[in-house]
N, C-alpha and C. Protein backbone atom coordinates (compact mmCIF):
# COMPACT_ATOMS: atom_id res chain seq x y z
N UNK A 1 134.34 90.41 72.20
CA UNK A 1 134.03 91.82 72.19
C UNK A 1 132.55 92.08 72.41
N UNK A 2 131.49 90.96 71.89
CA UNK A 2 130.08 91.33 72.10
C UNK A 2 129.84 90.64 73.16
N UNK A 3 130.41 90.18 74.21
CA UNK A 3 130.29 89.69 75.47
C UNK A 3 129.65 90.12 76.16
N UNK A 4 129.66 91.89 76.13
CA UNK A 4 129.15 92.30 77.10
C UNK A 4 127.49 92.91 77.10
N UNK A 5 127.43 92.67 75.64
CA UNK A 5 126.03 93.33 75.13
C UNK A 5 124.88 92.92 76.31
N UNK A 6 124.73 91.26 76.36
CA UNK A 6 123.90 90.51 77.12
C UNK A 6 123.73 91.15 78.54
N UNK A 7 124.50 91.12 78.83
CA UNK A 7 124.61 91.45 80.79
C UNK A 7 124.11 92.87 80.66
N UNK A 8 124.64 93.97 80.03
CA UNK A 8 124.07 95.23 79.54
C UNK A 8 122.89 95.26 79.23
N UNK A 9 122.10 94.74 78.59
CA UNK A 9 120.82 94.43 78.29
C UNK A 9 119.90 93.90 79.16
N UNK A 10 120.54 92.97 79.95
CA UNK A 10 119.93 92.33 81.03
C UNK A 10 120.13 93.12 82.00
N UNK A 11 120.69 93.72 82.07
CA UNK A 11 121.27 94.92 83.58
C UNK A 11 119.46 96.21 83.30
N UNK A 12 119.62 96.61 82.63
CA UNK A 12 118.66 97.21 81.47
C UNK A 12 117.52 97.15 81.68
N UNK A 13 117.18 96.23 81.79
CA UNK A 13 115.59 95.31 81.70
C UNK A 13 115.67 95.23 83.42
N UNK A 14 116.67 94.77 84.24
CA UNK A 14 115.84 94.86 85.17
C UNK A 14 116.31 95.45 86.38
N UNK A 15 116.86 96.37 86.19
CA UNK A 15 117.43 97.32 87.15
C UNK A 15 116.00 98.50 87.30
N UNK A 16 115.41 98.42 86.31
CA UNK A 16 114.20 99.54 86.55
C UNK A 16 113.10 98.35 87.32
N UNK A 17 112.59 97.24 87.21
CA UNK A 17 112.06 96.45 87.69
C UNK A 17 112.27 96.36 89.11
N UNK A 18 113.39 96.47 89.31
CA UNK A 18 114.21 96.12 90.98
C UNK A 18 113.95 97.70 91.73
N UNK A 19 113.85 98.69 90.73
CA UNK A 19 113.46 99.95 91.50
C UNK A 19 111.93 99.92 91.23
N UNK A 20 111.33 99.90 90.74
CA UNK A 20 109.65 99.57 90.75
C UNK A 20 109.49 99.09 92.29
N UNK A 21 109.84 97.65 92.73
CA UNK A 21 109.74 96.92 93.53
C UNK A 21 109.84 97.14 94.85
N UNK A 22 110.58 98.27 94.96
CA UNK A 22 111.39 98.56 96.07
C UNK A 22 110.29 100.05 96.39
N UNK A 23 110.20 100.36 95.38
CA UNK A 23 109.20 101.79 95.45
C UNK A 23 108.12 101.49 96.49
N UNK A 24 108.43 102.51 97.46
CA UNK A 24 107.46 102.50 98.76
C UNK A 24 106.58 102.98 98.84
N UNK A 25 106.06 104.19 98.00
CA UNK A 25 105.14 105.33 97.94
C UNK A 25 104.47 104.66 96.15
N UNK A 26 103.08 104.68 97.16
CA UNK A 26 102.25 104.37 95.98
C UNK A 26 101.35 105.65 96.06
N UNK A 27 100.55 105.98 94.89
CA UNK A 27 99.11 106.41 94.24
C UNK A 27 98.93 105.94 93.37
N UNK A 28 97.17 106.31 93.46
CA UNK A 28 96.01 105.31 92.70
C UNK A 28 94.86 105.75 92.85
N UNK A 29 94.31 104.94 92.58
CA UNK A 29 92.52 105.54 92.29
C UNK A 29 91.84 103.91 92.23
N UNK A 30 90.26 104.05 92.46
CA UNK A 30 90.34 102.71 92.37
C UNK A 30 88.50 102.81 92.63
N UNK A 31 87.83 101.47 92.88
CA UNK A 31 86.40 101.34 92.96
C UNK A 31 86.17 100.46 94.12
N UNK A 32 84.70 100.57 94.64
CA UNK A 32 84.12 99.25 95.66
C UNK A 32 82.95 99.55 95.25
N UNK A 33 82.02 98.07 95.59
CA UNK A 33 81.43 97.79 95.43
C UNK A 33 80.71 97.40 97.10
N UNK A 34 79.95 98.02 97.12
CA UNK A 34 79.49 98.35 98.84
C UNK A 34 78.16 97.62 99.37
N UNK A 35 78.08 96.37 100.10
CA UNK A 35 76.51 96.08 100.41
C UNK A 35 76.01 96.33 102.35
N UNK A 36 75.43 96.72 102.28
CA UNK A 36 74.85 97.16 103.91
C UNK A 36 74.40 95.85 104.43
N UNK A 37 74.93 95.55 105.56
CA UNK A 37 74.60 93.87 105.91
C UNK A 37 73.38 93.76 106.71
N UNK A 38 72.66 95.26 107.38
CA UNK A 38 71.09 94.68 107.62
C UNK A 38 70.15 95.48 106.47
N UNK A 39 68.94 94.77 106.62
CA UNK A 39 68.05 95.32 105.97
C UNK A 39 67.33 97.03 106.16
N UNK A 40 67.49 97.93 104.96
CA UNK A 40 66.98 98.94 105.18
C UNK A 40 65.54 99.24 104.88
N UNK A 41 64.02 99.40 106.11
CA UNK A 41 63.10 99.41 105.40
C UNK A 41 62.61 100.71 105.16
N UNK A 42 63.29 101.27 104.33
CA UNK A 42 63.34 102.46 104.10
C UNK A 42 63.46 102.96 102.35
N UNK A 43 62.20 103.42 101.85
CA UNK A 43 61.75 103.70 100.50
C UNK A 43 63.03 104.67 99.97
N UNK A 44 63.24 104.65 98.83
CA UNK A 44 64.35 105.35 98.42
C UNK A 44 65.83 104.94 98.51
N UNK A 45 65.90 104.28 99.34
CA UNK A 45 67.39 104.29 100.32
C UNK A 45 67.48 103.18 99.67
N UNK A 46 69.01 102.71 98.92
CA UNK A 46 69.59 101.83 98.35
C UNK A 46 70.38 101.29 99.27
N UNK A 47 70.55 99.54 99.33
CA UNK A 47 71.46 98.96 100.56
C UNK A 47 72.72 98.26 99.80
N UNK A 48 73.07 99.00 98.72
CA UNK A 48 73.92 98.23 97.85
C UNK A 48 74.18 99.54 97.04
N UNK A 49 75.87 99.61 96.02
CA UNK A 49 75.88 100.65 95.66
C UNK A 49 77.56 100.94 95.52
N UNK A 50 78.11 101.62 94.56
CA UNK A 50 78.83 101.92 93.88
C UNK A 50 80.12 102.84 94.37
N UNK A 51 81.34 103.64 95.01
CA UNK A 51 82.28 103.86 95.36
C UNK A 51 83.59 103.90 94.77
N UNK A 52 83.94 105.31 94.75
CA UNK A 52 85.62 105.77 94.38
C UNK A 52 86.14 106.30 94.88
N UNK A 53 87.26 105.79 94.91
CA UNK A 53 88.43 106.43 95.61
C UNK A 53 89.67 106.79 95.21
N UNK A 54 90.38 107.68 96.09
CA UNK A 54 92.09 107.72 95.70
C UNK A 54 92.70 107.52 96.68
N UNK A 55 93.77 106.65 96.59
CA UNK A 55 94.68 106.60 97.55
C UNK A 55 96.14 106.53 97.52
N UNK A 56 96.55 106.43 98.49
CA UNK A 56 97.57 107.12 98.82
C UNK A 56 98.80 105.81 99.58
N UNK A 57 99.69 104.81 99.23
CA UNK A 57 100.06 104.12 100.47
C UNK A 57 101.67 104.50 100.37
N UNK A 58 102.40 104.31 101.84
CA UNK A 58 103.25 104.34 102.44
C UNK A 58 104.00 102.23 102.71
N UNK A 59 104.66 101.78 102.08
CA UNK A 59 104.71 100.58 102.33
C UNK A 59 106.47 100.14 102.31
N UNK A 60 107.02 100.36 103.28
CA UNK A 60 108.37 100.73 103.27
C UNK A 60 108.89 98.89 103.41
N UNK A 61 108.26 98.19 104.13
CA UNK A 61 108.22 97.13 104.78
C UNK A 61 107.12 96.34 104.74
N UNK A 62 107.02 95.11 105.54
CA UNK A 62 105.92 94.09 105.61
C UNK A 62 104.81 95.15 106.21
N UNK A 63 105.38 96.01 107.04
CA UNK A 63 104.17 96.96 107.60
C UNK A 63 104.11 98.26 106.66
N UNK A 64 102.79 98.99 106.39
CA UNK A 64 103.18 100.18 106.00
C UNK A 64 101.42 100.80 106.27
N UNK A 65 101.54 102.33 105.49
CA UNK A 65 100.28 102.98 105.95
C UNK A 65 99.46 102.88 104.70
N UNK A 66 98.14 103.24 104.83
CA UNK A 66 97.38 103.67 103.30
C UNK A 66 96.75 104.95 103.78
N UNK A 67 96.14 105.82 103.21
CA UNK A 67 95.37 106.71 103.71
C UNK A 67 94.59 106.92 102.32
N UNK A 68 93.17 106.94 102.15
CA UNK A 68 92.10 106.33 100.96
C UNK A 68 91.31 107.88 101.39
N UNK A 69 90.96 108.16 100.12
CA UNK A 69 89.41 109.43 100.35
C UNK A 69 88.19 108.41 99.50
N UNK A 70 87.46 108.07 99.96
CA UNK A 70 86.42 107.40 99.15
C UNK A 70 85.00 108.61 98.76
N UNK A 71 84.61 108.43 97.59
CA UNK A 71 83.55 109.06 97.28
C UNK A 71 82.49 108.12 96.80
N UNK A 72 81.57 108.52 97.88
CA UNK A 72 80.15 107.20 97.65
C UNK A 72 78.94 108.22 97.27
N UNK A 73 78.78 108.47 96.26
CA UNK A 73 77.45 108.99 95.49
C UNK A 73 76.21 109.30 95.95
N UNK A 74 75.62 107.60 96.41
CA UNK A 74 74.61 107.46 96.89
C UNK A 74 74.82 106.54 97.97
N UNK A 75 74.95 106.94 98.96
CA UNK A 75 74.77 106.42 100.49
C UNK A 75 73.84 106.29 101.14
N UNK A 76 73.15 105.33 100.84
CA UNK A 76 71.48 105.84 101.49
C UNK A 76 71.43 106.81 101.50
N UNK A 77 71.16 106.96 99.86
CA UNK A 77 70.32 108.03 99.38
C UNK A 77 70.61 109.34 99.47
N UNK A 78 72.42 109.39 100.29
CA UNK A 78 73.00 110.93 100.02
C UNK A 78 74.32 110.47 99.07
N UNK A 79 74.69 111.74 98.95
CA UNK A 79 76.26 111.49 98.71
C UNK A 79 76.96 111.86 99.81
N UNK A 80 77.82 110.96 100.06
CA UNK A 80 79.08 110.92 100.96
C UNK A 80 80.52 110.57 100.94
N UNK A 81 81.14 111.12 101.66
CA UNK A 81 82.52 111.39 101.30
C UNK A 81 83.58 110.52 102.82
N UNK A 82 84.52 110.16 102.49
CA UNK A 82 84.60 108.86 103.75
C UNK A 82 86.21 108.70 103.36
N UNK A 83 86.78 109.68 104.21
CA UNK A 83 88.72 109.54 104.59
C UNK A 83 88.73 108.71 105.25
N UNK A 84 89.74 107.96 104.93
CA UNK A 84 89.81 106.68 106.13
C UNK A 84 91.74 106.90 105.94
N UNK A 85 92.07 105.98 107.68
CA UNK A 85 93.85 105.57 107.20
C UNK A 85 93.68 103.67 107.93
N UNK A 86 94.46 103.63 107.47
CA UNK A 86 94.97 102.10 107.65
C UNK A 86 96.51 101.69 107.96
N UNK A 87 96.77 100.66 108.81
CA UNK A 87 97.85 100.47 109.17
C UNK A 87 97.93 98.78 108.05
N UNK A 88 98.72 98.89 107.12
CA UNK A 88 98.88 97.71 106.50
C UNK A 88 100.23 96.61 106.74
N UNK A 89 99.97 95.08 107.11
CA UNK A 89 100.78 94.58 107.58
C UNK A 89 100.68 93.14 105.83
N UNK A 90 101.59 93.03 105.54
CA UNK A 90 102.10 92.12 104.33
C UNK A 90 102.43 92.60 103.00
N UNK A 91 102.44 91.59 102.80
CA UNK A 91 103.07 92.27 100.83
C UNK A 91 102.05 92.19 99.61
N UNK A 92 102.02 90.52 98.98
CA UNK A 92 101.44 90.33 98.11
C UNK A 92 100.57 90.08 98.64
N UNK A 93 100.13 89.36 99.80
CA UNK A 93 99.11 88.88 100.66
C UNK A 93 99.14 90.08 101.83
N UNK A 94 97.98 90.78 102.19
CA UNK A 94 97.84 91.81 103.42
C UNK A 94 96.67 91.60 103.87
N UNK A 95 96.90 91.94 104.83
CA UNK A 95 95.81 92.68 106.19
C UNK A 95 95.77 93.80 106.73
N UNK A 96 94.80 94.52 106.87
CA UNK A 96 94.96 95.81 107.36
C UNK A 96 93.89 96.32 108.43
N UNK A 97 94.45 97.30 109.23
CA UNK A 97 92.61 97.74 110.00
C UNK A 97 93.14 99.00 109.88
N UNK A 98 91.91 99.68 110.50
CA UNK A 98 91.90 101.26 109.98
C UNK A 98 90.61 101.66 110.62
N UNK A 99 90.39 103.10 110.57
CA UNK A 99 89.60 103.76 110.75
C UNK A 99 89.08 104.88 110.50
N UNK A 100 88.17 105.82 109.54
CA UNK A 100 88.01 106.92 109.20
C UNK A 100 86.44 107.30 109.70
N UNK A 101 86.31 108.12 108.74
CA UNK A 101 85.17 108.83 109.14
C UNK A 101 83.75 109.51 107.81
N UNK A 102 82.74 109.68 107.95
CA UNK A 102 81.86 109.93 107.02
C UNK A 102 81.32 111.46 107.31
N UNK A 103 81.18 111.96 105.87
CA UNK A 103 80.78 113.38 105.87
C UNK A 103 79.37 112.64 104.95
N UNK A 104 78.34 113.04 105.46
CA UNK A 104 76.90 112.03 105.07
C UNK A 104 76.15 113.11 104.54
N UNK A 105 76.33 114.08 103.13
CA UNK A 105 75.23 115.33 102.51
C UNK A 105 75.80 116.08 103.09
N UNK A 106 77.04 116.48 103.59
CA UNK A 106 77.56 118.14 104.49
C UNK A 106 77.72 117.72 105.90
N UNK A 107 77.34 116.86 106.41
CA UNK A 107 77.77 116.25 108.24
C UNK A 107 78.42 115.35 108.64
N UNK A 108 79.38 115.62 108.89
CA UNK A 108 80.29 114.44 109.69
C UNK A 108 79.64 113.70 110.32
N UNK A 109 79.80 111.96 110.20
CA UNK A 109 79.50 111.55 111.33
C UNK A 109 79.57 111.59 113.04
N UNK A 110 78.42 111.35 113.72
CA UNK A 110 79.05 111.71 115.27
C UNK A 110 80.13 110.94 115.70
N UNK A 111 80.75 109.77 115.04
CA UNK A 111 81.71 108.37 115.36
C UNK A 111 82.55 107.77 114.46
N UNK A 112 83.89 107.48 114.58
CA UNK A 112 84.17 106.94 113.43
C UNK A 112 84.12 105.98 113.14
N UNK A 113 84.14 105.33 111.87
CA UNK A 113 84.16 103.92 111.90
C UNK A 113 85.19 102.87 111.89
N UNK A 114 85.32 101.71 112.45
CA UNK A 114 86.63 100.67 112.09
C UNK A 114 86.57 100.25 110.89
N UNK A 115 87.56 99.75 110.62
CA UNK A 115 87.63 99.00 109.53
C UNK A 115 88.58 97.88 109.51
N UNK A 116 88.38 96.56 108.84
CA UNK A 116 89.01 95.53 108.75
C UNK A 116 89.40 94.79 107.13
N UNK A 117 90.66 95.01 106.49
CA UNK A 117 90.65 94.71 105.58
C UNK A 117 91.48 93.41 104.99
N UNK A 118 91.65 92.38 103.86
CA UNK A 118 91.97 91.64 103.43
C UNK A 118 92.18 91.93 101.93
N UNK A 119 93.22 91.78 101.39
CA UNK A 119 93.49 91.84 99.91
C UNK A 119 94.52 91.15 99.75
N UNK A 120 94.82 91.58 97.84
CA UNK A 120 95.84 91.05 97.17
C UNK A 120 96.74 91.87 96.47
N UNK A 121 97.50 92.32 96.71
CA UNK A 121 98.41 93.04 95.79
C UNK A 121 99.44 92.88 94.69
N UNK A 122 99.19 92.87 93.66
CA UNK A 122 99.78 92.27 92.71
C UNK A 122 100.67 93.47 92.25
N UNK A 123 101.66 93.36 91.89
CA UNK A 123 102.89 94.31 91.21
C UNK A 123 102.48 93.48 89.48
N UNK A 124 101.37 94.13 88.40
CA UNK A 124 101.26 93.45 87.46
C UNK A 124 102.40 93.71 86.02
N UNK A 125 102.85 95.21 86.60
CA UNK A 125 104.06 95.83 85.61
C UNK A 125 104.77 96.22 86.80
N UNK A 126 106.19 96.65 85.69
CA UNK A 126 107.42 97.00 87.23
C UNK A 126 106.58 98.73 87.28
N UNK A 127 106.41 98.80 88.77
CA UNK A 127 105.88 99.93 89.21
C UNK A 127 104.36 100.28 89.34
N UNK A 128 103.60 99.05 88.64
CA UNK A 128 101.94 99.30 88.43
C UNK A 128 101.14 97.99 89.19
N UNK A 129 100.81 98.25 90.16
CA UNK A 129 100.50 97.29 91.19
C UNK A 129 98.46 97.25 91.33
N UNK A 130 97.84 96.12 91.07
CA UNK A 130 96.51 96.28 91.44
C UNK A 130 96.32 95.45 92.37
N UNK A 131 95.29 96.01 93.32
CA UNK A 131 94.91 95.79 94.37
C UNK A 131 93.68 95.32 94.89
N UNK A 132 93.67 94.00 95.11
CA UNK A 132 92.05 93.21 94.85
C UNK A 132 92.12 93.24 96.73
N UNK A 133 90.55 93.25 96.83
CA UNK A 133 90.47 93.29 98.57
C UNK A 133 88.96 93.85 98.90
N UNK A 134 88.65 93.10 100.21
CA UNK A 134 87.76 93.03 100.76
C UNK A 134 87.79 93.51 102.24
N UNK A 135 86.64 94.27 102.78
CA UNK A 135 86.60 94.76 103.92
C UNK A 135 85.28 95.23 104.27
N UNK A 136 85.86 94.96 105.38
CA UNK A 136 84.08 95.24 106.54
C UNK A 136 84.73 96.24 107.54
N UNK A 137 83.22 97.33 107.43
CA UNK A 137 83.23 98.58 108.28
C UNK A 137 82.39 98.36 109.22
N UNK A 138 82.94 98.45 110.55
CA UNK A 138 81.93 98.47 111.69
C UNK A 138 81.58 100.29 111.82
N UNK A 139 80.38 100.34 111.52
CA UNK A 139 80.07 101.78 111.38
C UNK A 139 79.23 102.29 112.64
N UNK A 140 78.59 103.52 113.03
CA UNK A 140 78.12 104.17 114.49
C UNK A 140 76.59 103.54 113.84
N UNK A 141 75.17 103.64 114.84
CA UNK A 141 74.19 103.79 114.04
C UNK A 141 73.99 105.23 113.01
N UNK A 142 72.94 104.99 112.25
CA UNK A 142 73.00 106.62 111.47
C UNK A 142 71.42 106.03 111.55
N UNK A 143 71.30 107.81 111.93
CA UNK A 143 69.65 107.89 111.57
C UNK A 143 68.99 108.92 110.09
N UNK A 144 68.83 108.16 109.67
CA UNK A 144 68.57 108.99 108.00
C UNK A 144 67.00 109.38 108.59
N UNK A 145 66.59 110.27 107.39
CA UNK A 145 65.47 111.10 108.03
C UNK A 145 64.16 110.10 108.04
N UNK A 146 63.91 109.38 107.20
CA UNK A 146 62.53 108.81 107.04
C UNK A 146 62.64 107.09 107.62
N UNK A 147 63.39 107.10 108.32
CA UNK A 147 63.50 105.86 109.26
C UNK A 147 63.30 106.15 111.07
N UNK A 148 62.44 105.04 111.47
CA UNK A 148 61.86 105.91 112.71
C UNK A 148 63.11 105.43 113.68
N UNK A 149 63.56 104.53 113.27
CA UNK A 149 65.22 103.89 114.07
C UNK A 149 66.18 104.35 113.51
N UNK A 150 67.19 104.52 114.68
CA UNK A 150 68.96 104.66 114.14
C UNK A 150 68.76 103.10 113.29
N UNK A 151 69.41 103.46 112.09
CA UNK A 151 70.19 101.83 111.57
C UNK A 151 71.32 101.68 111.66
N UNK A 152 71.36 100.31 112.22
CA UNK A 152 72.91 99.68 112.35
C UNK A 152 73.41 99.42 110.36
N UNK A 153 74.31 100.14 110.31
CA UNK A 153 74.99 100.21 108.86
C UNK A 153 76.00 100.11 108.65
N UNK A 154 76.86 98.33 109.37
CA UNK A 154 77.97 97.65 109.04
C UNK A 154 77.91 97.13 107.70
N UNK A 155 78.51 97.72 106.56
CA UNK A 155 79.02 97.43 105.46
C UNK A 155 80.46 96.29 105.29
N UNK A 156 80.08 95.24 104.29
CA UNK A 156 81.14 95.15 103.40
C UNK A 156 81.91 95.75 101.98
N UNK A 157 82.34 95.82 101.95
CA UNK A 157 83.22 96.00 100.66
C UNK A 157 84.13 95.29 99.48
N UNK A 158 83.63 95.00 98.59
CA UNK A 158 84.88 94.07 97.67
C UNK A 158 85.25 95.59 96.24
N UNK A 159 86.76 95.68 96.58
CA UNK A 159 86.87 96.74 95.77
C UNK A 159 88.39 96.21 94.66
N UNK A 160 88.73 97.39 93.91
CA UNK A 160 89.85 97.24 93.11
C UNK A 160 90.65 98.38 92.85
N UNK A 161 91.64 98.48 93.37
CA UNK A 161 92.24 99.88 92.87
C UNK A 161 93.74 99.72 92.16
N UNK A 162 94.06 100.40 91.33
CA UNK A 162 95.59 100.74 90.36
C UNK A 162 96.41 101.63 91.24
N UNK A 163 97.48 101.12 91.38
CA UNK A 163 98.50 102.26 91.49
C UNK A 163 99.48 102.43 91.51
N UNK A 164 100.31 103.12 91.10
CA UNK A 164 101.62 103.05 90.50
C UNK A 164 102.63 104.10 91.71
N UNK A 165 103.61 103.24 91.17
CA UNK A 165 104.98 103.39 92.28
C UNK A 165 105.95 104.45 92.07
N UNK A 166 105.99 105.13 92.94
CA UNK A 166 107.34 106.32 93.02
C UNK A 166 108.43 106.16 94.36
C-alpha cells in the first residue's frame, strides 16, 4: 500500500527540475568587469572599470538569442549605456557573437560594435542558471574631448550574470 509514496515523491522532486531545464526564456541581471586593450593617454579617463546589466535570453535549442542593456558608469570618463543582441550557439558550454551599440553621455555612437563571446552556463538550482563568460568588443574609434586622436577602444570583458527561468 506504501509502494507508491516513493515514485510520488520522486515524481515531485523532479518533474519541476525537468521543467526548469527545458525553460527557454531566461532573465537576469548581472556585472563585467571591462579593460580597454590600448593605452589611454588621457588624464581623467579610466581604461578599466565596472558594468551592469540586464538581460534577457531566448534559448529554445543549442542555438538561441540574448539581448543585454549594459550600464557602464564611467566609460572614459562618461556614463554610457550599451544594448547589444547576440546570436548564442551551445548549452553549458557557448559561444556567441553579437552586436550593439553605445549611447556615450546622450550620443549614440557613429558605428556599432561586434562582439565575440565565450562562457559557461551553469543551471546551479532547477530554474536559476549563472553565467560565467568572457568577451571582446571590436568597437568604432571614439574621440573623447581631451585626446588629440580618435582612440581605438577594443575592450575585453570577464563578466557574471544570474538568471532565472520561465
Amino acid at each position: 500500500m506504501k509502494n507508491w509514496i516513493v515514485p510520488v515523491i520522486l515524481a515531485l522532486f523532479l518533474l519541476p527540475s525537468a521543467r526548469a531545464a527545458d525553460s527557454a526564456h531566461r532573465i537576469g541581471a548581472g556585472a563585467n568587469y571591462w579593460v580597454c586593450i590600448d593605452d589611454i593617454d588621457v588624464d581623467n579617463v579610466d581604461e578599466d572599470g565596472f558594468s551592469y546589466l540586464v538581460s534577457y535570453q531566448y534559448r529554445p535549442t543549442l542555438v538561441g538569442l540574448q539581448a543585454d542593456v549594459e550600464f557602464l558608469p564611467d566609460l572614459f570618463g562618461e556614463d554610457a549605456i550599451a544594448p547589444a543582441a547576440y546570436l548564442v550557439v551551445g548549452k553549458t558550454i557557448y559561444a556567441a557573437a553579437g552586436a550593439g551599440i553605445v549611447n556615450l553621455d546622450g550620443e549614440w555612437a557613429d558605428e556599432p560594435f561586434l562582439a565575440l563571446k565565450a562562457g559557461l552556463d551553469l543551471e546551479i538550482l532547477p530554474g536559476l542558471f549563472l553565467d560565467l563568460s568572457a568577451s571582446y568588443r571590436f568597437n568604432s574609434e571614439t574621440d573623447l574631448e581631451e585626446a588629440v586622436d580618435a582612440i581605438d577602444t577594443d575592450t575585453v570583458f570577464l563578466g557574471a550574470a544570474a538568471r532565472i527561468g520561465f
